[in-house]
N, C-alpha and C. Protein backbone atom coordinates (compact mmCIF):
# COMPACT_ATOMS: atom_id res chain seq x y z
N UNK A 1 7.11 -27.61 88.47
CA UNK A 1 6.85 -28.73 89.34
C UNK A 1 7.08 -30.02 88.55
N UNK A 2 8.02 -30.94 89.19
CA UNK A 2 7.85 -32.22 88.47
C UNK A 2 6.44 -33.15 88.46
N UNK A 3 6.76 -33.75 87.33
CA UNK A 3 5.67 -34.81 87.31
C UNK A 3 5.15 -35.78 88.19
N UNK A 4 6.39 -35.98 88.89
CA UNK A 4 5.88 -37.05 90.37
C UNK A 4 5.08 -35.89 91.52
N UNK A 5 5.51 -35.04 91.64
CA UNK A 5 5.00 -33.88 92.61
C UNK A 5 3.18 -33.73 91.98
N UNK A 6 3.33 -33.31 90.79
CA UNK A 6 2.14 -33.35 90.25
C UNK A 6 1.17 -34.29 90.85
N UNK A 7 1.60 -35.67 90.07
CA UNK A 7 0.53 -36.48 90.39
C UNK A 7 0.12 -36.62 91.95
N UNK A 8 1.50 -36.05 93.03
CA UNK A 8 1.03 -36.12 94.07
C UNK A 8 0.47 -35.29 94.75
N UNK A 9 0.29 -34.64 94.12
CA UNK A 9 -0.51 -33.00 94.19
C UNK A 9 -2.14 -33.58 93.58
N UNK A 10 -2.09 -34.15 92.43
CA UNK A 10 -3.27 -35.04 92.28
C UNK A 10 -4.05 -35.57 92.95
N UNK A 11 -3.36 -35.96 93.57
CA UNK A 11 -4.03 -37.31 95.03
C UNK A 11 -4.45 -36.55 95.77
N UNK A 12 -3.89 -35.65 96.46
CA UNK A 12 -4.26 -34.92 97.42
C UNK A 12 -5.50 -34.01 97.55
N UNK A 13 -5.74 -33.73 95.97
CA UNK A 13 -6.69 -32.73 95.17
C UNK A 13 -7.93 -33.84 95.68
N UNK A 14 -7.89 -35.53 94.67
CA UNK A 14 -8.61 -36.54 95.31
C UNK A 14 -9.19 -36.21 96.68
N UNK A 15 -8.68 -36.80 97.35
CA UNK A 15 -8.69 -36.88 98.52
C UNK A 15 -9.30 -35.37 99.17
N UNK A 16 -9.05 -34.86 99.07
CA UNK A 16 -9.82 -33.29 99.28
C UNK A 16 -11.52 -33.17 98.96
N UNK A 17 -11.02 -33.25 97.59
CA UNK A 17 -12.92 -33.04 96.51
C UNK A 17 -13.58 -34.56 97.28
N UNK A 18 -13.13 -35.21 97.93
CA UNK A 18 -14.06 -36.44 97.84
C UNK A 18 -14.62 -36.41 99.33
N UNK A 19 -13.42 -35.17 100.29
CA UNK A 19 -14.07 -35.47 101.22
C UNK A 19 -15.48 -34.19 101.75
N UNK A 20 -15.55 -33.50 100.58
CA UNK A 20 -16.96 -32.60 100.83
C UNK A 20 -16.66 -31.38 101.38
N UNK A 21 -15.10 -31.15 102.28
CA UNK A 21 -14.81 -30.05 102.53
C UNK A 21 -14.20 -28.82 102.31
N UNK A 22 -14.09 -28.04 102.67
CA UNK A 22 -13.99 -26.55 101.80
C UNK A 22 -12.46 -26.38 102.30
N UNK A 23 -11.45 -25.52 101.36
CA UNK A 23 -10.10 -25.81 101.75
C UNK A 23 -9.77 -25.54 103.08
N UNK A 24 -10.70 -24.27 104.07
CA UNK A 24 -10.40 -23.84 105.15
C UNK A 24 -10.77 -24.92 106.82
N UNK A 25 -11.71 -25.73 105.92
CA UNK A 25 -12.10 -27.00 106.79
C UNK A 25 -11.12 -27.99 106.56
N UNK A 26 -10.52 -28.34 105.34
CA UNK A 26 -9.31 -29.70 104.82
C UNK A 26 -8.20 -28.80 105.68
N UNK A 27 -8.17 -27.69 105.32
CA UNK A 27 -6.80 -27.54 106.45
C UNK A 27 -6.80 -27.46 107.97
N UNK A 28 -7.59 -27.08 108.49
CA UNK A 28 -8.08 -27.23 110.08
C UNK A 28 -8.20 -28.65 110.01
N UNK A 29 -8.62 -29.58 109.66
CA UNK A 29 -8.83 -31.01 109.57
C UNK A 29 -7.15 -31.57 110.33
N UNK A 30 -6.31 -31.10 108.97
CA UNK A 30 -5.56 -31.83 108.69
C UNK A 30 -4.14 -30.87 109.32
N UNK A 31 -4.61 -29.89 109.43
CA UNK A 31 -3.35 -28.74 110.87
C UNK A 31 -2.30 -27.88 110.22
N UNK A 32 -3.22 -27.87 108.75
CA UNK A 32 -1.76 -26.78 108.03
C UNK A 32 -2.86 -25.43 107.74
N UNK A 33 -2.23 -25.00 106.82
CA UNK A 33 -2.64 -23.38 106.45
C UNK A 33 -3.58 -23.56 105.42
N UNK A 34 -4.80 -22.86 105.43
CA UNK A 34 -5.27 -22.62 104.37
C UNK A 34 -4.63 -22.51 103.16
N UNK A 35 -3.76 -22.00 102.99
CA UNK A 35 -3.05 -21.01 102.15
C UNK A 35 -2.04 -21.95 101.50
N UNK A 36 -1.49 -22.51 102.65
CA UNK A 36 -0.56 -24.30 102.20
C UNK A 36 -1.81 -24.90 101.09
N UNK A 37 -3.03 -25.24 101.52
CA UNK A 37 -3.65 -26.51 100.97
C UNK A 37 -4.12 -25.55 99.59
N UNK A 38 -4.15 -24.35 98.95
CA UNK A 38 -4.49 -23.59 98.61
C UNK A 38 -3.29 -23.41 97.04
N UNK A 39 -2.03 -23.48 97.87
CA UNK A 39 -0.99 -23.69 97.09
C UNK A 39 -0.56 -25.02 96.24
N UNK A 40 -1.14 -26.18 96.96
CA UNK A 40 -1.03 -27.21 96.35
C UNK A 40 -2.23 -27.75 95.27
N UNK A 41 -3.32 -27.09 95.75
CA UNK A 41 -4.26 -27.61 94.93
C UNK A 41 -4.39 -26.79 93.48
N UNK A 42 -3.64 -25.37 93.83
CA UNK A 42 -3.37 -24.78 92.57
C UNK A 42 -1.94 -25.02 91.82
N UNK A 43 -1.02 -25.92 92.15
CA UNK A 43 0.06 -26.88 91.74
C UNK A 43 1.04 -25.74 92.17
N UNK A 44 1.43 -25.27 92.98
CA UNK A 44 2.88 -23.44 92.75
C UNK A 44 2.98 -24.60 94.75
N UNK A 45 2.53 -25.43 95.11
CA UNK A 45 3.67 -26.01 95.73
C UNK A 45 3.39 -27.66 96.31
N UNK A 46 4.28 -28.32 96.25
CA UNK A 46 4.25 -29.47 96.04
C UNK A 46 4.27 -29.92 97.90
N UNK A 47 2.84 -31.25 97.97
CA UNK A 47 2.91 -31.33 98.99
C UNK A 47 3.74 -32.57 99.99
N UNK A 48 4.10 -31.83 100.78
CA UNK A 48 5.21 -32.81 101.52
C UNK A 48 5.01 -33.57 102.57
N UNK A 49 5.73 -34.52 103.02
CA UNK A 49 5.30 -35.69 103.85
C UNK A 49 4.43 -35.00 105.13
N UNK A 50 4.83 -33.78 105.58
CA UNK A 50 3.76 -33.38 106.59
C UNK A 50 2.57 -33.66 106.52
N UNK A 51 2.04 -33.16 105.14
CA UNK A 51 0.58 -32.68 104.77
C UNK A 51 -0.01 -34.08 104.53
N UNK A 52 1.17 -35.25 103.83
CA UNK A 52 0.36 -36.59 103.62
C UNK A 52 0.04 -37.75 104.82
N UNK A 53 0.89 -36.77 105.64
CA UNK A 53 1.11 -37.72 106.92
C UNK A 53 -0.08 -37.60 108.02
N UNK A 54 -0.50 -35.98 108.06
CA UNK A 54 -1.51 -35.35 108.36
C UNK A 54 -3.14 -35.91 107.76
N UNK A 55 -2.92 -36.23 106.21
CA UNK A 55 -3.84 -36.89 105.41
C UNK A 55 -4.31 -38.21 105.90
N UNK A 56 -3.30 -38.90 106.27
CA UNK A 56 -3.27 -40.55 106.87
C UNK A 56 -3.75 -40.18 107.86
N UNK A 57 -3.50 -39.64 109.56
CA UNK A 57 -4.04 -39.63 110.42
C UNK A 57 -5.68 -39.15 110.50
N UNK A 58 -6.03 -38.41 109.66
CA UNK A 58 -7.32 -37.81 109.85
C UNK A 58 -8.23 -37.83 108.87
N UNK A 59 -8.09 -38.85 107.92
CA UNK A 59 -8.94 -38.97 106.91
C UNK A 59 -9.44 -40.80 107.66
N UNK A 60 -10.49 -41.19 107.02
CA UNK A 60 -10.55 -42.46 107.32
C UNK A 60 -10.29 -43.21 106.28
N UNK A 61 -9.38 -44.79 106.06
CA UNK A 61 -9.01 -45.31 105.00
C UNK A 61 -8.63 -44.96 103.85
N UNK A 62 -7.11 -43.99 104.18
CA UNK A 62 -6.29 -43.65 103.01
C UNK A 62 -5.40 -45.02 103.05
N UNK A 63 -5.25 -45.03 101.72
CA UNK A 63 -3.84 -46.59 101.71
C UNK A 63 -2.80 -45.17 101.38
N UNK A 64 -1.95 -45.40 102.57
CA UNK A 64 -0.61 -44.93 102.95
C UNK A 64 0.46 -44.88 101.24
N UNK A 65 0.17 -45.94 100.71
CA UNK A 65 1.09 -45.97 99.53
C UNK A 65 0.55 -45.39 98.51
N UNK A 66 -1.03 -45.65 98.13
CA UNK A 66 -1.50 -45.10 97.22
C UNK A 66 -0.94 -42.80 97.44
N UNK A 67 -1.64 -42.94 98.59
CA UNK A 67 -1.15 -41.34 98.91
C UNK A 67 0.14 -41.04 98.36
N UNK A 68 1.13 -41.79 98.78
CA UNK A 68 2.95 -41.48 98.85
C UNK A 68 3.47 -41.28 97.19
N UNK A 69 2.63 -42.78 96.74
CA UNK A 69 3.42 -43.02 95.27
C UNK A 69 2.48 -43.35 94.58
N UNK A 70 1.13 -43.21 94.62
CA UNK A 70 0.10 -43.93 93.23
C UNK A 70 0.13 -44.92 93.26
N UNK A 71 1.14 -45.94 94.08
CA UNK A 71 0.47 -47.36 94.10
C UNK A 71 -0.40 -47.81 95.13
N UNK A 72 -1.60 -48.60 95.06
CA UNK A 72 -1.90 -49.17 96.17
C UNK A 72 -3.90 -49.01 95.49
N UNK A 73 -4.48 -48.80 96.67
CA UNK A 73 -5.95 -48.63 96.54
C UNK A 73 -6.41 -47.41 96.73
N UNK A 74 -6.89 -46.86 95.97
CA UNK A 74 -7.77 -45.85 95.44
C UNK A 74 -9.55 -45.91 95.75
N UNK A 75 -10.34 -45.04 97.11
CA UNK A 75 -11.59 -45.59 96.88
C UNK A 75 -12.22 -43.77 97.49
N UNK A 76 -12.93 -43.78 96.39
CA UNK A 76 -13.71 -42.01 96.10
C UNK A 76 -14.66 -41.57 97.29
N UNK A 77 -14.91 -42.11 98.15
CA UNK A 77 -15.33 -41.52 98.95
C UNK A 77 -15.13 -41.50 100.66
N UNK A 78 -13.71 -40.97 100.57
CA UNK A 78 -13.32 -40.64 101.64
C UNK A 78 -13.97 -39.95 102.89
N UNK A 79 -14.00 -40.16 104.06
CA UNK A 79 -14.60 -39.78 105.66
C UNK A 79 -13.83 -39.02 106.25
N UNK A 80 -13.75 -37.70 106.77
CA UNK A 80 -13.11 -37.02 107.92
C UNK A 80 -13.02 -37.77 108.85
N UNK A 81 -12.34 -38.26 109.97
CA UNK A 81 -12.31 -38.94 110.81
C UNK A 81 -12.90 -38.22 112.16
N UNK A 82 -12.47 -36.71 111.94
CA UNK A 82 -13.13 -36.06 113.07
C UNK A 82 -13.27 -34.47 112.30
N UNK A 83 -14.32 -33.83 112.45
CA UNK A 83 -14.74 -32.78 111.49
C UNK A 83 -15.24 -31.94 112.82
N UNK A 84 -14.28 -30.43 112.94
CA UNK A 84 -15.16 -29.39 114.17
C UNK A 84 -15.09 -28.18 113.85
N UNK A 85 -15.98 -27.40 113.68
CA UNK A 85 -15.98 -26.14 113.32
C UNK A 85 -15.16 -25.58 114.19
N UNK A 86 -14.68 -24.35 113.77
CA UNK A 86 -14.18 -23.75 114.86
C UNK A 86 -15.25 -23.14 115.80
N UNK A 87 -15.70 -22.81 115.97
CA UNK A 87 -17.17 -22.52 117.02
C UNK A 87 -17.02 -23.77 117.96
N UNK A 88 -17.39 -25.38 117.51
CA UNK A 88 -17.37 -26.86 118.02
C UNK A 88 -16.24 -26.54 118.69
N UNK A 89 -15.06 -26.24 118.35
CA UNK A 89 -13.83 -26.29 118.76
C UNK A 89 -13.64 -25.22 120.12
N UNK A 90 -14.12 -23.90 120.10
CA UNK A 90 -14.05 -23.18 121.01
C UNK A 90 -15.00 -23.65 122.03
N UNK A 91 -16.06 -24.27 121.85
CA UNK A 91 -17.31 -24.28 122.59
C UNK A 91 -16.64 -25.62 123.58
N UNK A 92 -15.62 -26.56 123.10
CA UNK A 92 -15.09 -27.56 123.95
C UNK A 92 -14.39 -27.10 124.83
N UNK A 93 -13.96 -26.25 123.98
CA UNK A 93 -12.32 -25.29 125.10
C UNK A 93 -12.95 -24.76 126.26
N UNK A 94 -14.12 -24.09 126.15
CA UNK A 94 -15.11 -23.36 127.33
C UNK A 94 -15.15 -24.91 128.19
N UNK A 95 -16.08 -25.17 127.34
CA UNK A 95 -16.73 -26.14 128.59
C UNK A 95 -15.44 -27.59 129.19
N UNK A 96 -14.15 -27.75 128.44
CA UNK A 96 -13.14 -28.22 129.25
C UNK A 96 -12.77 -27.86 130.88
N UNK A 97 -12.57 -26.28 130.10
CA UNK A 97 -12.07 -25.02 130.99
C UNK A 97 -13.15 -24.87 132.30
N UNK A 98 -13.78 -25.26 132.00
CA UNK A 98 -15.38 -25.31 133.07
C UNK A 98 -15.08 -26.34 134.44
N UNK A 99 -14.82 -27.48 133.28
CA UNK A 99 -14.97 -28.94 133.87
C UNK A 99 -13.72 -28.70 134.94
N UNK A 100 -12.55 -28.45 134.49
CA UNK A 100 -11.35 -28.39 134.85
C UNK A 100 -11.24 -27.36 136.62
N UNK A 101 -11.91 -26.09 136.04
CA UNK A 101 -12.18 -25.55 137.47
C UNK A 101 -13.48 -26.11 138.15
N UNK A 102 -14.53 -26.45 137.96
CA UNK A 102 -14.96 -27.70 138.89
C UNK A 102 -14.54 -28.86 139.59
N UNK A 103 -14.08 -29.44 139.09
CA UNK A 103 -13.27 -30.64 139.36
C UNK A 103 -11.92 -30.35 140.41
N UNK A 104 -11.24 -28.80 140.32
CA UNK A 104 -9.63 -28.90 141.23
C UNK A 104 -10.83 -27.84 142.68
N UNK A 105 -12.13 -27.35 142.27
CA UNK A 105 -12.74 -27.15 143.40
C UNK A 105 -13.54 -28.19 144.20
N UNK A 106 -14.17 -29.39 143.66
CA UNK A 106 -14.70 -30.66 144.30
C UNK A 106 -13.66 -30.85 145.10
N UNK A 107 -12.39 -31.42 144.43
CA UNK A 107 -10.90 -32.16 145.02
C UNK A 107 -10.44 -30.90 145.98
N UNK A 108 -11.00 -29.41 145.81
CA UNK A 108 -10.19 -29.08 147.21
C UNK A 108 -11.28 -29.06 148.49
N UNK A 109 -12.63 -28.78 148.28
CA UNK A 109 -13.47 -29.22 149.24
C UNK A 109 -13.31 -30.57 149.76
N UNK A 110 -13.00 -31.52 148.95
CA UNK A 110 -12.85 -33.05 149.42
C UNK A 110 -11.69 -33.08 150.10
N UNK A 111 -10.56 -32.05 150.48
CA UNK A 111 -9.05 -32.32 150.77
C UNK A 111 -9.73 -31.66 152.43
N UNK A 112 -10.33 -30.54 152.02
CA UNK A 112 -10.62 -29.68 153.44
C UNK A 112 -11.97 -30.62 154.47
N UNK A 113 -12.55 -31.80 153.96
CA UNK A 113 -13.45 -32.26 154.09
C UNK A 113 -12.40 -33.58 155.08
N UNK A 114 -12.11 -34.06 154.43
CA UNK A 114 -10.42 -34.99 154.72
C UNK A 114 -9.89 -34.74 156.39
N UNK A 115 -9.22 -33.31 155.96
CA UNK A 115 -8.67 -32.33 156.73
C UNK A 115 -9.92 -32.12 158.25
N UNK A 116 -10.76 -32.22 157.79
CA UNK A 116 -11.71 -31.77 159.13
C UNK A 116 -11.94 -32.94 159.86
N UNK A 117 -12.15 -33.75 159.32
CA UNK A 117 -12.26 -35.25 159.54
C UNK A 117 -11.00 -35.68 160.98
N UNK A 118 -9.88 -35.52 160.02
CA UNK A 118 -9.12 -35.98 160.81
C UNK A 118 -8.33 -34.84 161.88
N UNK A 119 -8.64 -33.39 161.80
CA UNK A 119 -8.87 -32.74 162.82
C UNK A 119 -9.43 -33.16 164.20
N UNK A 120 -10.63 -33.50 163.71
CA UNK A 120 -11.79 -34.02 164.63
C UNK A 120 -11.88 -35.10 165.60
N UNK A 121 -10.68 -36.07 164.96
CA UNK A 121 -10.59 -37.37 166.06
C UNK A 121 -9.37 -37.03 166.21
């Protein structure tokens, strides 16, 4: 691995340890593989604009440049921007899935409700 890859393999390591989470949470976070964030933090693969781009959207206050190239601002205690277990995550999907068939059954009672209405006169 080159030395620029390194150090940017560095950052990323940063940015990881600072944000408290465990690699299988930094990668659900951030939408790659365990196994990706797993590879980079043990240096056998160098991480690429996906993973930093992924880093920017869902971390709170990364400086974009510091991430890319080591220049810019550096500050140790980075925020998940949005943190869900997978459990959190399924338990939304249910109760979406809930909302979703409630809601196209209100709107068809309200269509047949409509419908009777103007039957009627």
């Amino acid at each position: 691995m080159k030395d620029e890859d390194k150090q940017r393999s560095d950052r990323v390591i940063k940015v990881f340890k600072d944000t408290g989470l465990n690699q299988r949470q930094f990668s659900e976070l951030i939408g790659v593989s365990q196994q990706l964030i797993s590879a980079v933090v043990n240096y056998t693969k160098k991480p690429n604009e996906t993973i930093l781009l992924a880093i920017i959207d869902n971390i709170e206050g990364i400086d974009p440049m510091w991430l890319f190239t080591g220049n810019g601002k550096y500050k140790n205690n980075y925020v998940p921007l949005k943190v869900q277990s997978p459990i959190e995550q399924h338990i939304k999907n249910i109760v979406m899935k809930q909302f979703e068939e409630l809601s196209k059954d209100i709107v068809q009672k309200l269509s047949n409700i409509e419908d009777s209405v103007k039957n009627s006169n």
